[in-house]
N, C-alpha and C. Protein backbone atom coordinates (compact mmCIF):
# COMPACT_ATOMS: atom_id res chain seq x y z
N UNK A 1 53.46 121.99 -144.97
CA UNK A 1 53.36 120.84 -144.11
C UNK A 1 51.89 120.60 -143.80
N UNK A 2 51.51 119.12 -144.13
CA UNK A 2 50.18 119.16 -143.81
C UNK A 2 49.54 118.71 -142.37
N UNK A 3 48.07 118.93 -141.79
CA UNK A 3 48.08 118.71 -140.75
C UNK A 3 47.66 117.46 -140.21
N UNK A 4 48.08 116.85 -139.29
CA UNK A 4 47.98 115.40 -139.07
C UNK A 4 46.76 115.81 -137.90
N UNK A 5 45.72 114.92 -138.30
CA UNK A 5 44.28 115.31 -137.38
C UNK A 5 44.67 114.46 -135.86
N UNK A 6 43.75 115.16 -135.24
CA UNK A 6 44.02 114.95 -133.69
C UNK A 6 43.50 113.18 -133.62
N UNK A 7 42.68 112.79 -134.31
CA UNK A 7 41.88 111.18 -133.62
C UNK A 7 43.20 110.44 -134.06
N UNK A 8 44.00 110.85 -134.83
CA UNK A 8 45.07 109.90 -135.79
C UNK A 8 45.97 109.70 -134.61
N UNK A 9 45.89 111.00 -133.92
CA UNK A 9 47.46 110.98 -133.25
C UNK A 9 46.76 110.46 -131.72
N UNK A 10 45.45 110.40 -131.73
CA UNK A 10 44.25 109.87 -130.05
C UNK A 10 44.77 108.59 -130.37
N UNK A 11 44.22 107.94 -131.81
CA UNK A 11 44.45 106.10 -132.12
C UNK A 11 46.02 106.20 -131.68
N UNK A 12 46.92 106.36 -132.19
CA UNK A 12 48.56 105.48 -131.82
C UNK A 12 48.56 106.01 -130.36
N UNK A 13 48.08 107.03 -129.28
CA UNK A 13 48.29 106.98 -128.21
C UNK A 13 47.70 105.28 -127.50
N UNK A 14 46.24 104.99 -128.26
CA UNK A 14 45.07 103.78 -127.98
C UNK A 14 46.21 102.89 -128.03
N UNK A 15 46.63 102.60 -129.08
CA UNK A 15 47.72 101.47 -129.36
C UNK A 15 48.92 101.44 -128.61
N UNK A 16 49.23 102.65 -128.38
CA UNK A 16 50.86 102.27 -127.49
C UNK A 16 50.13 102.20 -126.18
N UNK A 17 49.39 102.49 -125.56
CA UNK A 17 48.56 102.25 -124.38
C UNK A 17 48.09 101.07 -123.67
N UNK A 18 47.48 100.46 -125.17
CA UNK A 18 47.23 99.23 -125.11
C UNK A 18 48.47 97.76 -125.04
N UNK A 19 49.43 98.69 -125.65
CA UNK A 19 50.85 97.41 -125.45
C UNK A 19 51.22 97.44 -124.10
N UNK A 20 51.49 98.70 -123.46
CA UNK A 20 51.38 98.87 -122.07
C UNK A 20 50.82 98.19 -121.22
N UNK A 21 49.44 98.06 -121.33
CA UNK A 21 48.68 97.53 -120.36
C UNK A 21 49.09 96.16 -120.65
N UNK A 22 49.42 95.36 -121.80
CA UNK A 22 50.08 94.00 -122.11
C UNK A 22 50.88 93.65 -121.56
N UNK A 23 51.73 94.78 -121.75
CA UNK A 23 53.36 94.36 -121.18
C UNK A 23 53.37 94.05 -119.92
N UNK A 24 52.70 94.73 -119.59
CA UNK A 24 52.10 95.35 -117.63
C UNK A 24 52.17 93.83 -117.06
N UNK A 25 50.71 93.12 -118.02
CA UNK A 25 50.05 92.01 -117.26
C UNK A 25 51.36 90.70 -117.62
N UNK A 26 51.88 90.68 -118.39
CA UNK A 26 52.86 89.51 -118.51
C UNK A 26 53.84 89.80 -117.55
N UNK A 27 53.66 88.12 -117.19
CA UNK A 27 54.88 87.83 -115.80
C UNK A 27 56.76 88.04 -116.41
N UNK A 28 56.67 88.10 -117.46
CA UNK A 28 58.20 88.54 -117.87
C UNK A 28 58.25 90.06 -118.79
N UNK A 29 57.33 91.05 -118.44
CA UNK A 29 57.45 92.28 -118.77
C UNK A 29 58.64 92.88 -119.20
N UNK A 30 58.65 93.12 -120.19
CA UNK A 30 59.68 93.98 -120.89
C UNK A 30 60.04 95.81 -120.52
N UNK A 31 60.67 95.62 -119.44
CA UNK A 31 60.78 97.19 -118.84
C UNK A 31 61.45 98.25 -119.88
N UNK A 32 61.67 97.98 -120.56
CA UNK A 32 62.54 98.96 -121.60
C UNK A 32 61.32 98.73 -122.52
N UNK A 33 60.96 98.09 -122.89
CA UNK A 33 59.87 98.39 -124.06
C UNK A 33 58.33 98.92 -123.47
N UNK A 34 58.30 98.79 -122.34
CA UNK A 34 57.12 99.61 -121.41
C UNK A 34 57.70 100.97 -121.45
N UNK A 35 58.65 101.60 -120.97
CA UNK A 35 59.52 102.80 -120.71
C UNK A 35 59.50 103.47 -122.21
N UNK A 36 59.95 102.59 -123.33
CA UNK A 36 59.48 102.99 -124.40
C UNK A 36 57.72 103.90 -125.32
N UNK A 37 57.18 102.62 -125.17
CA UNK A 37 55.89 103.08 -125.26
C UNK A 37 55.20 104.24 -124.34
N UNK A 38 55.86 104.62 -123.06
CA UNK A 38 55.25 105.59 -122.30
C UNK A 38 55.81 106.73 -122.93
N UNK A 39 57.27 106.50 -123.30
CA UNK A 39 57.97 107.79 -123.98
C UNK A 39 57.03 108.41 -125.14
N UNK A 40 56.43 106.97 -125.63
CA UNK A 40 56.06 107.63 -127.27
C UNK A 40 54.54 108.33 -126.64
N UNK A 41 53.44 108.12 -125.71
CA UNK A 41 52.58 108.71 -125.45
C UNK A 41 52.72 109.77 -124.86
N UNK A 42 54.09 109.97 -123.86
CA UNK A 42 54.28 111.47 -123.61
C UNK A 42 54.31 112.46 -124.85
N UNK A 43 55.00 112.11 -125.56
CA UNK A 43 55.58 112.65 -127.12
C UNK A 43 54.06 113.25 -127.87
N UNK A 44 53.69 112.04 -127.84
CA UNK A 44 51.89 112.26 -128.61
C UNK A 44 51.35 113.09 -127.78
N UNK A 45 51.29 113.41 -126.19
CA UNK A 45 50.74 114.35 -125.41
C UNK A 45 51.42 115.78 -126.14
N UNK A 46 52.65 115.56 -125.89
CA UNK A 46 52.98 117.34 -126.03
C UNK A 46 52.69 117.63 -127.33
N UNK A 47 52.88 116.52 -128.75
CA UNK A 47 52.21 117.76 -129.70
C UNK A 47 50.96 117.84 -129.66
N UNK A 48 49.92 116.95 -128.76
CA UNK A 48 48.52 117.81 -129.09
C UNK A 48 48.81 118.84 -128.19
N UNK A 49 49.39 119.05 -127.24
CA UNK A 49 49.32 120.16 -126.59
C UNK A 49 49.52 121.63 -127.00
N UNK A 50 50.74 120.89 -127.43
CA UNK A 50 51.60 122.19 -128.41
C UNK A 50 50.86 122.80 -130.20
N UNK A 51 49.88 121.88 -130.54
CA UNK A 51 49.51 122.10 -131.66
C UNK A 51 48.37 123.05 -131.34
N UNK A 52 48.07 123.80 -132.51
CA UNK A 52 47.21 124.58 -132.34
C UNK A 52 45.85 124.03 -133.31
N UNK A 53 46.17 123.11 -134.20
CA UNK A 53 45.12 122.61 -134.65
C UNK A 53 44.25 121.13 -133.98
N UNK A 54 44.92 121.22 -132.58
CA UNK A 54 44.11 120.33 -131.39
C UNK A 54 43.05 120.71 -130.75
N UNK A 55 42.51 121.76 -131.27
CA UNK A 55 41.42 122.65 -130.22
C UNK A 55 40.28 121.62 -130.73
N UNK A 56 39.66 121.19 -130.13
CA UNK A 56 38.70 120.40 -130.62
C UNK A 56 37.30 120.99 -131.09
N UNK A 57 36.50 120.42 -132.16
CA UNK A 57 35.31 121.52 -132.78
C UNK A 57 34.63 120.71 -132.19
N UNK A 58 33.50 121.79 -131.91
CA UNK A 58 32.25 121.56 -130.79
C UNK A 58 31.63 120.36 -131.84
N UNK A 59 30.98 119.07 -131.63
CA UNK A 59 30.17 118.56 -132.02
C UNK A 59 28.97 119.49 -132.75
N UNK A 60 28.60 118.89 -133.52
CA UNK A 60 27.35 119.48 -134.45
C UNK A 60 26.38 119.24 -133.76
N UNK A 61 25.59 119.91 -133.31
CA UNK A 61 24.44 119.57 -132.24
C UNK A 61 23.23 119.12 -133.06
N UNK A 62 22.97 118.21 -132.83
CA UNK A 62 21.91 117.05 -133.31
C UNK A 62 20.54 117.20 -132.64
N UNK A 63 19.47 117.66 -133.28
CA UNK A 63 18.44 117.80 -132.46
C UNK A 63 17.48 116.34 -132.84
N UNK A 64 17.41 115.84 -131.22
CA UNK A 64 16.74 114.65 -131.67
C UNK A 64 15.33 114.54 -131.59
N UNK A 65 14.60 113.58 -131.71
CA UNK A 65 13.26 113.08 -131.87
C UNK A 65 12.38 113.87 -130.81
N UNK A 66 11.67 114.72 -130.90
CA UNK A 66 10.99 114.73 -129.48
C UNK A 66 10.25 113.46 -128.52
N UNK A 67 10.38 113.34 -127.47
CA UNK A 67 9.80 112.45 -126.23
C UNK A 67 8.96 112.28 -126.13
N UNK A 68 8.17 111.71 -126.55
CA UNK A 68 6.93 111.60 -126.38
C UNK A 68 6.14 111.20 -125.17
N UNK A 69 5.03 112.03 -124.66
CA UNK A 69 4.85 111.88 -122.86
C UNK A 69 4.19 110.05 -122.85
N UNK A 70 4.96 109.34 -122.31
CA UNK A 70 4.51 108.09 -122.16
C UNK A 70 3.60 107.65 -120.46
N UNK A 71 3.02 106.98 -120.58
CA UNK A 71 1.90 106.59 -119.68
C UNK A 71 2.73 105.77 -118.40
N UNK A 72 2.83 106.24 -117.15
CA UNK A 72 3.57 105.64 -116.22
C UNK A 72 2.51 104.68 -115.85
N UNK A 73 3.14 103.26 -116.00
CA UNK A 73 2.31 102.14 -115.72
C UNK A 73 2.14 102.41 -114.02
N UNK A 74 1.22 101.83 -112.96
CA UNK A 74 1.24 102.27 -112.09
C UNK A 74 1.18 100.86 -111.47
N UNK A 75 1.53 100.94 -110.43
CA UNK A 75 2.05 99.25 -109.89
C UNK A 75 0.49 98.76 -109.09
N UNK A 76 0.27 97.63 -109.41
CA UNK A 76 -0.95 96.92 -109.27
C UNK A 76 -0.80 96.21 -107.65
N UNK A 77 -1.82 96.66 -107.44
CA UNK A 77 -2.21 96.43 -105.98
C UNK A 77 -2.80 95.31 -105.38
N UNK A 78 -2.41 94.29 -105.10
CA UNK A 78 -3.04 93.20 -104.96
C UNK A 78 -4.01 93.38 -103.62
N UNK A 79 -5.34 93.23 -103.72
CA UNK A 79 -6.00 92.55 -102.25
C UNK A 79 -6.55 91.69 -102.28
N UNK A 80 -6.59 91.00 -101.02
CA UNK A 80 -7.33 89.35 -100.14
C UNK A 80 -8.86 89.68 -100.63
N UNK A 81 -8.72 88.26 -101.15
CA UNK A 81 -10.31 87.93 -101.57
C UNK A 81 -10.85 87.99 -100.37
N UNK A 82 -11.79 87.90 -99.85
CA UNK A 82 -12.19 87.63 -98.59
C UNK A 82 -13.52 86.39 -98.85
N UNK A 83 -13.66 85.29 -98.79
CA UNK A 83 -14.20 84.60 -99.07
C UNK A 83 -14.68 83.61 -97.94
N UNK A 84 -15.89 83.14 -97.88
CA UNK A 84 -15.88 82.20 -96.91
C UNK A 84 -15.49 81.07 -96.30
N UNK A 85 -15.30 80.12 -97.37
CA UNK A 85 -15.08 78.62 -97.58
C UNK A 85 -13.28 79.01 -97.10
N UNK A 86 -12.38 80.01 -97.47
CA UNK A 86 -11.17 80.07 -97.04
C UNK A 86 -10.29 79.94 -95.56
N UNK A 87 -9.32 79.12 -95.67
CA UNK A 87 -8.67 78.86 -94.11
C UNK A 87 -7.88 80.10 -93.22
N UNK A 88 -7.71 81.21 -94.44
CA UNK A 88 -7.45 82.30 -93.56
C UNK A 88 -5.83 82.65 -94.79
N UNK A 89 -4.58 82.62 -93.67
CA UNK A 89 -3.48 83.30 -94.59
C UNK A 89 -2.50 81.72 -95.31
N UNK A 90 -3.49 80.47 -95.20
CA UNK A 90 -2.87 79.41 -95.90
C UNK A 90 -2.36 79.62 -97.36
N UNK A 91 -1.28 79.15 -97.89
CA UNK A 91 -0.79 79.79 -99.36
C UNK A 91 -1.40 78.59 -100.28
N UNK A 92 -2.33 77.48 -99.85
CA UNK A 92 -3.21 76.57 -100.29
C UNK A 92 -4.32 76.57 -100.18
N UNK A 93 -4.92 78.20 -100.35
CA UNK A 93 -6.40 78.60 -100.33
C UNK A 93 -6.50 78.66 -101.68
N UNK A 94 -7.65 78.55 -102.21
CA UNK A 94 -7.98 78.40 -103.57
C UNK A 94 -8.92 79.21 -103.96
């Protein structure tokens, strides 16, 4: 008997999940075919549970790019000209 991989049996949980949430939102919901589809994701729960080829393999650890130390821009400080000819805190000083 061969083994049916775990994402195969993750996707038809995605799909009966997804009719669910359909059925859910329509104003004439089909309660037996909701009750259905929950049956079939319980079902898909217990054999990953029950399977022993569900243990999931650690990701391949990917070593990425090193970071390179980047330059923290530093926030610019505005100050008042101080000028003569100016009216003071008018926003039509020039």
């Amino acid at each position: 008997m061969r083994e049916i991989p775990v994402s195969s049996i993750v996707e038809k949980m995605a799909k009966k999940m997804r009719r669910v949430e359909f059925n859910i939102e329509e104003n004439d919901a089909d309660v037996n075919g909701i009750r259905e589809d929950i049956s079939a994701i319980k079902a898909y729960c217990e054999i990953l549970l029950e399977s022993e080829g569900a243990k999931p393999k650690p990701a391949p650890f990917k070593q990425s790019a090193p970071v390179q130390n980047q330059m923290k821009q530093q926030p610019l400080k505005s100050e008042r000209l101080k000028e003569e000819d100016g009216n003071g805190d008018s926003i039509f000083d020039f």
